[in-house]
Structure formats: structure tokens, C-alpha cells
Protein backbone atom coordinates (compact mmCIF):
# COMPACT_ATOMS: atom_id res chain seq x y z
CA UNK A 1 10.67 39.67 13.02
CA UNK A 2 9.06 37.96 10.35
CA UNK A 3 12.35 36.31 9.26
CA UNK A 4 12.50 34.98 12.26
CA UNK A 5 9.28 33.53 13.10
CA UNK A 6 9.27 31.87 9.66
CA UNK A 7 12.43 30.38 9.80
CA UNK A 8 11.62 29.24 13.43
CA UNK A 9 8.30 27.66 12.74
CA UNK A 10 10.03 26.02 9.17
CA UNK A 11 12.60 24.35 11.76
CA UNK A 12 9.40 23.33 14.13
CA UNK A 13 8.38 21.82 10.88
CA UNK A 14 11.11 19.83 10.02
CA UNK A 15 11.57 18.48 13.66
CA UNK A 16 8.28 17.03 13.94
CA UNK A 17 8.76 15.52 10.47
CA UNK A 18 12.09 14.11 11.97
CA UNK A 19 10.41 12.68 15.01
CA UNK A 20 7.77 11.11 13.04
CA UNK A 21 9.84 9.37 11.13
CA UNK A 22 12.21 8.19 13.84
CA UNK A 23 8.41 7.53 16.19
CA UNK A 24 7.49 4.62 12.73
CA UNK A 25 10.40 3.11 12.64
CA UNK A 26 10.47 2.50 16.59
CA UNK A 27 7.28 1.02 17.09
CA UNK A 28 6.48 -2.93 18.22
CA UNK A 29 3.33 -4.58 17.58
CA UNK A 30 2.96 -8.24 19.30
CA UNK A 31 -0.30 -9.25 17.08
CA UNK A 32 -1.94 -12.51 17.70
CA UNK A 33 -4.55 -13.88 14.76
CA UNK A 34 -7.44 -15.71 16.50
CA UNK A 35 -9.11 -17.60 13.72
CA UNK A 36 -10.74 -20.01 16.32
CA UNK A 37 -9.86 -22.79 18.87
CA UNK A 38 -7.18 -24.32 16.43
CA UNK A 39 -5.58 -21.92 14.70
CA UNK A 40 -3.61 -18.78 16.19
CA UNK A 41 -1.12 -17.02 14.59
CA UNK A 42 1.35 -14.45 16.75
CA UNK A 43 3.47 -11.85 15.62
CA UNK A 44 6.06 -9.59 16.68
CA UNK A 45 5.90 -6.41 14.43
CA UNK A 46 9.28 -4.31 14.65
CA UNK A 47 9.32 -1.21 12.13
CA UNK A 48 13.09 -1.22 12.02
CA UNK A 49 12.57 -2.91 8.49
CA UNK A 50 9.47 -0.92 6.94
CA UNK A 51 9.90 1.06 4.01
CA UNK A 52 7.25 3.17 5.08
CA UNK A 53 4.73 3.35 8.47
CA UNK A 54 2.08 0.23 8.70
CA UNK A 55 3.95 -1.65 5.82
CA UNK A 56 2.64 -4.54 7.22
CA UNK A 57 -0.75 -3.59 8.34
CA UNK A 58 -1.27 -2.37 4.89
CA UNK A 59 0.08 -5.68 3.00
CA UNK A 60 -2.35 -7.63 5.18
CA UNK A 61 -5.17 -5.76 3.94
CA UNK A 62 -6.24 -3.71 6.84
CA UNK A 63 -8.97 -1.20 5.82
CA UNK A 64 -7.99 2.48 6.30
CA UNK A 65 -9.85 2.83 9.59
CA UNK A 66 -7.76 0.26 10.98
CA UNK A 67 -4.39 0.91 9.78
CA UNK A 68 -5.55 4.67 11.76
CA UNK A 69 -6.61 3.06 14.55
CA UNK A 70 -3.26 1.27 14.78
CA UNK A 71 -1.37 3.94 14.18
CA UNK A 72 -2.84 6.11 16.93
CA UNK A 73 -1.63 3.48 19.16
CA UNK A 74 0.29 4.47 22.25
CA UNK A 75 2.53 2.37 24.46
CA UNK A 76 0.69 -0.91 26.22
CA UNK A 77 -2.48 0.02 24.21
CA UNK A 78 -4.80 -3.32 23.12
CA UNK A 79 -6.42 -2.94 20.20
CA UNK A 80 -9.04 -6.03 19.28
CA UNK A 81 -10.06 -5.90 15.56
CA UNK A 82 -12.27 -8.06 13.13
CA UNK A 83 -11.08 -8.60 10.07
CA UNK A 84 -12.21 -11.21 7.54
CA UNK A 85 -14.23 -12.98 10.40
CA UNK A 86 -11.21 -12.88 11.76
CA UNK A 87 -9.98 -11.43 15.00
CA UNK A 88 -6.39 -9.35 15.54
CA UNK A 89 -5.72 -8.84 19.05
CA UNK A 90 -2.73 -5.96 18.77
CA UNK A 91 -0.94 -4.64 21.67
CA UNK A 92 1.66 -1.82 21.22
CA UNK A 93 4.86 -2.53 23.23
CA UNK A 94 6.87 0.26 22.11
């Protein structure tokens, strides 16, 4: 029995791992960079091309709070953060 409930909870393992994996490198972001009345950026964030989860989160400098915040995003969630005086406005759309 103890076979078993190893090997069982070894292959629970290994499928969340696998659905994590697959969950990073599915996710949208549509972020839009309000640095006042002039100047807004807008992005559209696809995973597909990360090496690794919040690539570009991370590149841009996001604290680790935010890049957790982010990433404990679900679907349609708005996120608003500050940022250098600056505000991100993300919204998760998949």
C-alpha cells in the first residue's frame, strides 16, 4: 500500500508541475503604462515566448510583491499598480 500511495502522490506531483508550466506559458496580460495625460504606453503580454513565468514583469523591474500579485492573477482580473510614480493598469485576459 505504501508503493502505491507514493507512486500515486509522485504522479500528483508531476501533473501539477505539468500544468503549471503549461498555466505560464498560456497567460495574456493587456498592460497599459499611465505616465500622465501625454504619455501611455499599452501592451499585450503573451507567455508563449518566456523563458520562464513573469519574464517580462521581472525585466521591467517589478518588485517581488508585484510580480506575486501578478501572478496570482485569474482570468478578467484588474490589477492597478504604482511603480516608479508610475501607474500599470494590468488586466489578465487569459
Amino acid at each position: 500500500m505504501n508503493f502505491r500511495h507514493s507512486f500515486s502522490s509522485t504522479i500528483n506531483q508531476i501533473k501539477i508541475a505539468i500544468g503549471e508550466v503549461i498555466e505560464f506559458q498560456s497567460r495574456i496580460w493587456v498592460i497599459n503604462i499611465h505616465e500622465g495625460t501625454l504619455n501611455d504606453e499599452s501592451f499585450i503580454i503573451n507567455e508563449d515566448s518566456f523563458q520562464e513565468p513573469m519574464q517580462w514583469m521581472v525585466k521591467r523591474q517589478y518588485t517581488t510583491e508585484m510580480i506575486e500579485r501578478v501572478d496570482a492573477m485569474k482570468r478578467s482580473q484588474v490589477l492597478v499598480l504604482t511603480f516608479n510614480n508610475t501607474e500599470h493598469r494590468l488586466i489578465r485576459v487569459k
